[in-house]
Structures are given as structure tokens and as C-alpha cells.
Protein backbone atom coordinates (compact mmCIF):
# COMPACT_ATOMS: atom_id res chain seq x y z
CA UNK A 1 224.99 -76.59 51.12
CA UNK A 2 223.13 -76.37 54.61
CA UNK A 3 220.00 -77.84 54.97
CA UNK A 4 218.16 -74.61 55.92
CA UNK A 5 219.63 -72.67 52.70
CA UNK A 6 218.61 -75.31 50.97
CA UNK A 7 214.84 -75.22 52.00
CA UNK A 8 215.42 -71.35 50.81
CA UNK A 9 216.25 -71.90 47.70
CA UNK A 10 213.34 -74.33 47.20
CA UNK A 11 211.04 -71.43 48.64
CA UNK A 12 212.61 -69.67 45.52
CA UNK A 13 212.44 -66.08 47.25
CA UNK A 14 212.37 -64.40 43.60
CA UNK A 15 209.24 -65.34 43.33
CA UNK A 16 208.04 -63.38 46.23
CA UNK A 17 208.14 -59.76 45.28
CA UNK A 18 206.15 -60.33 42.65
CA UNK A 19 203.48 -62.61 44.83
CA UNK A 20 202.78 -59.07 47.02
CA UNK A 21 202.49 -56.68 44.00
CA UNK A 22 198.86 -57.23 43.99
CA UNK A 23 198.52 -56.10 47.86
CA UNK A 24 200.95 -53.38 47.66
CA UNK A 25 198.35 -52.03 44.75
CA UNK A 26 195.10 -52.53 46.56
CA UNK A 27 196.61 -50.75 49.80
CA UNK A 28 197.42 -47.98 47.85
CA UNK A 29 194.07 -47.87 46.62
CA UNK A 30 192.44 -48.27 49.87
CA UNK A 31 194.36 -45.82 51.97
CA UNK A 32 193.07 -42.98 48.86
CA UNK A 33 189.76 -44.04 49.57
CA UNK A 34 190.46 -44.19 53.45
CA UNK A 35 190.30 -47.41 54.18
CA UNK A 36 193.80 -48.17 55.29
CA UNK A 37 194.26 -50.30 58.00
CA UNK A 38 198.36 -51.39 59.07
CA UNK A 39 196.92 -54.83 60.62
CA UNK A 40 194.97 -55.88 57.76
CA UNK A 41 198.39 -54.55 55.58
CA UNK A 42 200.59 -56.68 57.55
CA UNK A 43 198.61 -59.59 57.89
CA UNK A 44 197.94 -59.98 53.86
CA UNK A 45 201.81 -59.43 53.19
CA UNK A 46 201.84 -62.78 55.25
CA UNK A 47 199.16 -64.29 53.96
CA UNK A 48 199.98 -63.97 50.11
CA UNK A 49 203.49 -65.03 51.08
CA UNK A 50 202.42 -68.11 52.98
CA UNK A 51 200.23 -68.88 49.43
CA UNK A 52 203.34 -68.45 47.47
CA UNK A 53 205.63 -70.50 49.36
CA UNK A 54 203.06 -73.36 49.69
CA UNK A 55 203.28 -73.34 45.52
CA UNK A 56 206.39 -73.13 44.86
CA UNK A 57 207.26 -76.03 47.37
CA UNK A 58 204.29 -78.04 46.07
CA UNK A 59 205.72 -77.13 42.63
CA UNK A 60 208.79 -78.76 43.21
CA UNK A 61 207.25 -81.54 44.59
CA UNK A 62 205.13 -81.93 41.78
CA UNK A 63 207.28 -81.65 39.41
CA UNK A 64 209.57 -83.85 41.04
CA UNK A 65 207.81 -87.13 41.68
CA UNK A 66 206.77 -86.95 38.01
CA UNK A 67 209.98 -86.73 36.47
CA UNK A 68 209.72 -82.85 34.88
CA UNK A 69 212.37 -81.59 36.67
CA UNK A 70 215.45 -83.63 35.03
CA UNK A 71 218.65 -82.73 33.64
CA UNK A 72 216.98 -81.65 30.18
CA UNK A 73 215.58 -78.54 32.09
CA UNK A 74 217.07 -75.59 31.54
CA UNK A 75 216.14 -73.41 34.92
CA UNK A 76 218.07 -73.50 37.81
CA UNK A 77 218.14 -76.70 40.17
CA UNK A 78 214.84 -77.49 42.31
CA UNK A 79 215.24 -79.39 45.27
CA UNK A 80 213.93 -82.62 44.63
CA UNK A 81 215.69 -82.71 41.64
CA UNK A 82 219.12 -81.89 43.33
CA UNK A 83 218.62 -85.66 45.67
CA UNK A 84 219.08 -83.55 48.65
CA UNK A 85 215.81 -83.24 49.93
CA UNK A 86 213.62 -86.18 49.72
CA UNK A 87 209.81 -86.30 48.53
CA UNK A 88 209.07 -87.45 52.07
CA UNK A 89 210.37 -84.03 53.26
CA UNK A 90 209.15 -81.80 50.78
CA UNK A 91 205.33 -83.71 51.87
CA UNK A 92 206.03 -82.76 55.35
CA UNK A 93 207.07 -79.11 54.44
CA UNK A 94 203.90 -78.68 52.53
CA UNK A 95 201.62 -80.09 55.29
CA UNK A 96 203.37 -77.63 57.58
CA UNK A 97 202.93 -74.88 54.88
CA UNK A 98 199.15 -75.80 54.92
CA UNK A 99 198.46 -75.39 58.63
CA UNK A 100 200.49 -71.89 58.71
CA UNK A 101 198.40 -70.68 55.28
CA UNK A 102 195.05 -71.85 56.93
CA UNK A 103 195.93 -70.07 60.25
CA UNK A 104 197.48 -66.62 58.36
CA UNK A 105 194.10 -66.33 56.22
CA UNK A 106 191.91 -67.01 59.61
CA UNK A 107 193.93 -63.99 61.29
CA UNK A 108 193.42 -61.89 58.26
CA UNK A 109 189.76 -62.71 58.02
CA UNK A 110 188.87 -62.17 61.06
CA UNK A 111 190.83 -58.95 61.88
CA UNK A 112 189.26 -57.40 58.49
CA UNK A 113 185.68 -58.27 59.26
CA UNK A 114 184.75 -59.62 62.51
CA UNK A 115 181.95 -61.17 63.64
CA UNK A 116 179.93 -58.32 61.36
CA UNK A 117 180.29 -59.11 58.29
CA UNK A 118 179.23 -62.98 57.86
CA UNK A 119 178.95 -63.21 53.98
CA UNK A 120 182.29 -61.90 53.36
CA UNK A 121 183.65 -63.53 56.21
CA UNK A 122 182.34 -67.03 53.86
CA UNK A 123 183.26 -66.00 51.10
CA UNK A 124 187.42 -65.28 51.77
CA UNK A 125 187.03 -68.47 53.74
CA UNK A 126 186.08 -69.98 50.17
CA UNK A 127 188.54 -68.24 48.52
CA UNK A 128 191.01 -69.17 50.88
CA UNK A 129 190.11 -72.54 50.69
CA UNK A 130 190.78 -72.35 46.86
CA UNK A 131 194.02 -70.65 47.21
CA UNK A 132 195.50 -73.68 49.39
CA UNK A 133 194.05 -76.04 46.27
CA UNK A 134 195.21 -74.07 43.02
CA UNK A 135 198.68 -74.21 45.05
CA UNK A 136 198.54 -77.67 45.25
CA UNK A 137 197.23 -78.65 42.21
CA UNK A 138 199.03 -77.01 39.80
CA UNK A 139 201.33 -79.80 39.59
CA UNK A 140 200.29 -82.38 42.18
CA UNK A 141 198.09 -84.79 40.84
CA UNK A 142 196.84 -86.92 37.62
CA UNK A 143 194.92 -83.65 36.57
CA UNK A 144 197.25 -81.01 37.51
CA UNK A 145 195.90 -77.90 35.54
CA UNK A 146 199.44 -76.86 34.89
CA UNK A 147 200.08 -79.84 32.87
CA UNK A 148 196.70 -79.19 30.87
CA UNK A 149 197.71 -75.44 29.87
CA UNK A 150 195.68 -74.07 32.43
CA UNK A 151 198.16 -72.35 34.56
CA UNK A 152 197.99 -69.25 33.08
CA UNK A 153 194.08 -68.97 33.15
CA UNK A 154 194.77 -69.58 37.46
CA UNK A 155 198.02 -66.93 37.76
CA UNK A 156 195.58 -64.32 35.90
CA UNK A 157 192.47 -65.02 38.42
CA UNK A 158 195.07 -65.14 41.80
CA UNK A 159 197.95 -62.85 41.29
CA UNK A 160 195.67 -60.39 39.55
CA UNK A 161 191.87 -60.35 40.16
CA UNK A 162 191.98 -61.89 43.41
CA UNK A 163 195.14 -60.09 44.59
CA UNK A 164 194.28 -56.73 43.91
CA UNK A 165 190.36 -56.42 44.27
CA UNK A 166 190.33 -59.36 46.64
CA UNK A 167 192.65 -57.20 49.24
CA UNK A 168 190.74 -53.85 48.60
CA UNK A 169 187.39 -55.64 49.41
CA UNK A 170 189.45 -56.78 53.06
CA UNK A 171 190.27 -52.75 53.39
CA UNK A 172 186.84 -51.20 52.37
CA UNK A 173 184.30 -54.06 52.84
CA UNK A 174 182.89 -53.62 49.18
CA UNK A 175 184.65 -53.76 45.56
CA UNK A 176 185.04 -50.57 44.02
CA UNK A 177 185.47 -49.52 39.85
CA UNK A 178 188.99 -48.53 40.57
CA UNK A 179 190.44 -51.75 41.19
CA UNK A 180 189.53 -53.56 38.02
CA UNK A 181 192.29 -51.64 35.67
CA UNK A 182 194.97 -52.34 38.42
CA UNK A 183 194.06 -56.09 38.89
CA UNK A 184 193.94 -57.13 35.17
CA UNK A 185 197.66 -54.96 34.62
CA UNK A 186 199.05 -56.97 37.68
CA UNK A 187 197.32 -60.31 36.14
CA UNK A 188 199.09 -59.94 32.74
CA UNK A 189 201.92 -59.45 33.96
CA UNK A 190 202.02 -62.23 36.48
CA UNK A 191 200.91 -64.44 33.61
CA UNK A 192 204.05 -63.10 31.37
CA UNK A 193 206.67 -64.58 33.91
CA UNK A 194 204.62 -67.91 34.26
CA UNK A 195 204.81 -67.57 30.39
CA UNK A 196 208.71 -66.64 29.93
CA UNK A 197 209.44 -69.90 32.78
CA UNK A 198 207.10 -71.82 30.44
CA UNK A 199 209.03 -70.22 27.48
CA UNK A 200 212.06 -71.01 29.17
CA UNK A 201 211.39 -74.50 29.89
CA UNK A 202 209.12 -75.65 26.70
CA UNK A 203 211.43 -78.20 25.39
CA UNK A 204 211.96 -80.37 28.36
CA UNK A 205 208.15 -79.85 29.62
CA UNK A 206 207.15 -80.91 25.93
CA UNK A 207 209.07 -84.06 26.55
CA UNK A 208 207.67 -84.91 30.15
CA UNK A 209 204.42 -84.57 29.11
CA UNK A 210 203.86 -80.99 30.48
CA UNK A 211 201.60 -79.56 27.86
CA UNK A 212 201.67 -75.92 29.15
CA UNK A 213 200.29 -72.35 26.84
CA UNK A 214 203.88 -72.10 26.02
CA UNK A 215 204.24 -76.13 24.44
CA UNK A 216 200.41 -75.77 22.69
CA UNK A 217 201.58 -72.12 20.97
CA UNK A 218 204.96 -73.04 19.95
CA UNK A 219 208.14 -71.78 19.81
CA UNK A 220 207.08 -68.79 17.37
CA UNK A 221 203.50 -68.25 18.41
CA UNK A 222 204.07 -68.22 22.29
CA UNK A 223 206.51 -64.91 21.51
CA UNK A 224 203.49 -63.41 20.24
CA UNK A 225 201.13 -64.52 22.99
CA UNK A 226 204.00 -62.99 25.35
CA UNK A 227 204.39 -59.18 24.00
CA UNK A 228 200.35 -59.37 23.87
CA UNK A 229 200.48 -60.00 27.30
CA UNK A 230 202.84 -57.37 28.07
CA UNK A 231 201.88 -54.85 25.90
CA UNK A 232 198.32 -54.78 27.15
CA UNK A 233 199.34 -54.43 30.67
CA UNK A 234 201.27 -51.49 29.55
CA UNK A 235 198.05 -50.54 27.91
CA UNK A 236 195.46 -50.83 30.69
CA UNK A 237 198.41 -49.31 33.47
CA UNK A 238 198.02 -46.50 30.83
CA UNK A 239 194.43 -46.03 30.52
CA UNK A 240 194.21 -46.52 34.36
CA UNK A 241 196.28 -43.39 34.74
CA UNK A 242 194.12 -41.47 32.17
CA UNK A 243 190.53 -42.19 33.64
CA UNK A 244 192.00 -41.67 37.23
CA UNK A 245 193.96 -38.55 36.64
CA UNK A 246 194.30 -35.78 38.93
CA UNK A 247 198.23 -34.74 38.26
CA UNK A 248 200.58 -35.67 36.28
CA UNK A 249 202.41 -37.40 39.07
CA UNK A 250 199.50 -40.15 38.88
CA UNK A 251 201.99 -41.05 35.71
CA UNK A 252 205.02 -42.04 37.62
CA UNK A 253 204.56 -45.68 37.03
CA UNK A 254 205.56 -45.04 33.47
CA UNK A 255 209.34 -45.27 34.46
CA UNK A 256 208.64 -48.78 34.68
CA UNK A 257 207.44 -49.12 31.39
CA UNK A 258 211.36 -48.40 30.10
CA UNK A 259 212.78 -52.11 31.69
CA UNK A 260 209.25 -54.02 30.30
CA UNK A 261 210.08 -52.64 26.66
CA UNK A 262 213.46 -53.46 27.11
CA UNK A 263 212.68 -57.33 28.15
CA UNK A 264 209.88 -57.12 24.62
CA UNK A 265 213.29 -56.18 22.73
CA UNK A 266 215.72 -58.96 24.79
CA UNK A 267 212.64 -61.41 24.15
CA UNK A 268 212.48 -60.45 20.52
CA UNK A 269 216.33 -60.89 19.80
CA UNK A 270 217.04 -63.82 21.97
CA UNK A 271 216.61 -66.94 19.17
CA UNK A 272 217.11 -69.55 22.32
CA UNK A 273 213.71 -69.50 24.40
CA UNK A 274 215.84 -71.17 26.85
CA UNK A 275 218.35 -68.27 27.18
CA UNK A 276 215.81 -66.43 28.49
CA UNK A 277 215.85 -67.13 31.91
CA UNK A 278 218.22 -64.15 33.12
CA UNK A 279 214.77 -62.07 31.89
CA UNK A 280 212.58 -63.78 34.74
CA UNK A 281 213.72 -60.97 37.46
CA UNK A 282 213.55 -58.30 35.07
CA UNK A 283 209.96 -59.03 34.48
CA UNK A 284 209.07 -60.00 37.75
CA UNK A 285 210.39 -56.61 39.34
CA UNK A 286 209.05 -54.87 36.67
CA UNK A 287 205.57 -55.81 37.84
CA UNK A 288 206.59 -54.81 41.30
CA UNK A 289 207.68 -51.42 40.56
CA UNK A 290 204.58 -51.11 38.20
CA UNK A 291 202.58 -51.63 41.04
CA UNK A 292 204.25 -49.41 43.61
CA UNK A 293 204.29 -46.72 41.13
CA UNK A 294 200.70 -47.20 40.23
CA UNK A 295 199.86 -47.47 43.99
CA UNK A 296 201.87 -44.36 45.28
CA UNK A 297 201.19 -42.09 42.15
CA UNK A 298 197.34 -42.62 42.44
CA UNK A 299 198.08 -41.49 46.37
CA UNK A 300 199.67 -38.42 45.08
């Protein structure tokens, strides 16, 4: 395999849908309120992908100076793991990574508030600032928080309260009621596909020492803990619609409800957490065309 297909794969694009559902939410919400603006839009896309690269390469790396990813794990290949790109490399990438995440989030800050609005202009600084760490951190480090079951606590905060209410506050300058429904939906079901990986993976993570929500649960608990986190995403979704109703077109996002129930039932049936791994891109574009549905029914 060429070296640039293998850099990639180790930027595992599946990831990345789900990375902008968040965005793709909150500009649907702004542009109803008419706050819309295509260089804020474009610029966040970037941003939130520059975030999500810098993890999943800083995952790998992670992972892959400590040992995790070996030939007990069931997922497919990282690039460490494969010998084909060294930890040297992977370093270097994520330095890179850094510098184009820091200057992405200084381009989106500034074109969203200017020199006018100084506390918010702090405060995404800040949060910026804590994006770059909680990508690093999650496995990098003698206290990684994903080794210490915390991952899912940090996918919850980022890919959902951050994401969605984080990116309307860039549109509109203020937080508004509507966003909170949306965020926590898009939250749950981020944290569902950490969970199914974790799912996925508990067996050889339980033996490297990775004590993740899926490894402390167990085997039959952790199913639970899943469908509760699916479920009540279908829930809020639901109760978003209701409270923000204006036609019944605002309910379009229910088509996506029919591949989420049908990952619950492949989740349920499927005795072999490992096995599950095929249901990682159902889920994940699941959550994306939740999102766009929510987003473009709520417009309608």
C-alpha cells in the first residue's frame, strides 16, 4: 500500500461524517433563526474535521506505543500496529495536525466574532484549547481518560454539547433553548458508536489494561447501557420535534429512526460483541442523517 493511502486509512475517514453532524445541526438551526453565515459554515466543517483527524491519529498513536492495538483486537488494522508507519511519524503527523487545528479555530474565531465580541472570542479560544487536549489525551499519556472509562463522559460533552450549541453560539452570538434537545440527541448517539467500538473491542482492551464503560459494564450490562443510549436519543429527537412543531414535515428525521432500530435488533441478536463491527457505519450514518433530517425539517 502507498504511503499516502496509508496515512488515509489512519485518518479513518468513517469517522468523519459523524464528527460534522453536530455543525450540520446547529446551521440548520441558525439559518431558521437567521443567523446563517457560509464563512462561518465552511470554516467549522474544517475546523471539527481538523479536531477529528488530530484524534484519531493521536488514537493510534496512543494506542500503539502502549501495546492495545495487537493482534487480539478485533477492528480493522491501525497504522502503528500494521509496522508501516513508525511512532516517530505518527508524532510528526500529530504536531503538524496541531498547528493546522490551532490555525483553523483562529480563522473561525475570528471571522465569527471579530474584534467585538472579546468574551466569546476567550472563551472558544478556551474551548479550542481543550479540544486539541481531549484529542490528545484520550489515549496519550499515563492518565489517558479513555483508559479510565471516561471517554464516553468527553464524546457526550464534544460531539454533542459543544458541537451543536457551541456552533450555534459562532452563528448567533448567544445560546438559544432550541439547541439543547438537538445537542444531547447528537451526544448519545456519538457516545453509542464510541460504545459499540468499545463493545467491539472489550476483550482485547480488558487485557491491555484499557478499562473503558464497555470493560467496567460487562459483556451483558454494556448491551443495556447501549439501547439506553440509543433509545433516548430517539426519545429526545422525538420530543424535539413535538415542542418545535410547526408541520408535520418538522418529522422527517423519523426515517432515520428505521436503520437505528434495526442496529438495537442486529445488537440484540448478535451473541459475539466482537461481530459487531460491520454495525459501526450503520450507527454512525444514522446519526448523520438524524441530524440532517432534524436540521432541514426544522427549516421547513
Amino acid at each position: 500500500m502507498k504511503k499516502s493511502l496509508l496515512w488515509i486509512s489512519a485518518m479513518r475517514l468513517r469517522t468523519l461524517p459523524l464528527s460534522v453532524s453536530g455543525i450540520l445541526l446547529a446551521s440548520c438551526l441558525a439559518a431558521y433563526n437567521g443567523y446563517f453565515e457560509w464563512p462561518i459554515f465552511i470554516l467549522a466543517i474544517l475546523t471539527t474535521l481538523s479536531f477529528q483527524i488530530l484524534s484519531n491519529i493521536a488514537n493510534d498513536y496512543g494506542d500503539g506505543i502502549k501495546g492495545t492495538d495487537n493482534e487480539d483486537r478485533v477492528g480493522p488494522e491501525r497504522a502503528i500496529q500494521s509496522g508501516r508507519i513508525t511512532p516517530d511519524e505518527m508524532f510528526n503527523a500529530i504536531k503538524i495536525n496541531i498547528l493546522i487545528a490551532i490555525g483553523l479555530s483562529f480563522l473561525l474565531i475570528f471571522t465569527a466574532f471579530g474584534v467585538k465580541h472579546f468574551f466569546l472570542t476567550l472563551l472558544f479560544f478556551l474551548l479550542g484549547i481543550a479540544s486539541i487536549a481531549a484529542a490528545l489525551r484520550y489515549t496519550i499519556g499515563t492518565s489517558a481518560y479513555g483508559y479510565r472509562a471516561l471517554g464516553d463522559l468527553f464524546v457526550f460533552i464534544f460531539f454533542g454539547l459543544i458541537s451543536v450549541a457551541g456552533c450555534y453560539v459562532l452563528y448567533a452570538k448567544t445560546i438559544d433553548h432550541v439547541v439543547f434537545l438537538p445537542a444531547c440527541t447528537i451526544g448519545l448517539l456519538s457516545v453509542a458508536v464510541l460504545n459499540l467500538n468499545n463493545m467491539r473491542d472489550m476483550k482485547s482492551d480488558e487485557l491491555s489494561g484499557k478499562i473503558t464503560m464497555a470493560v467496567k459494564l460487562g459483556p451483558k450490562q454494556v448491551r443495556f447501557y447501549h439501547y439506553a443510549l440509543v433509545v433516548m436519543a430517539i426519545v429526545l429527537s422525538a420530543l424535539f420535534g413535538i415542542l418545535y412543531y410547526t408541520n408535520i414535515l418538522n418529522f422527517i428525521f423519523i426515517v432515520a429512526y428505521i436503520p437505528l432500530i434495526s442496529h438495537l435488533v442486529k445488537v440484540s441478536k448478535t451473541e459475539a460483541l466482537q461481530l459487531l463491527d460491520p454495525e459501526l457505519k450503520k450507527i454512525a450514518l444514522s446519526t448523520f442523517l438524524l441530524a440532517i433530517l432534524m436540521g432541514i425539517g426544522h427549516l421547513l
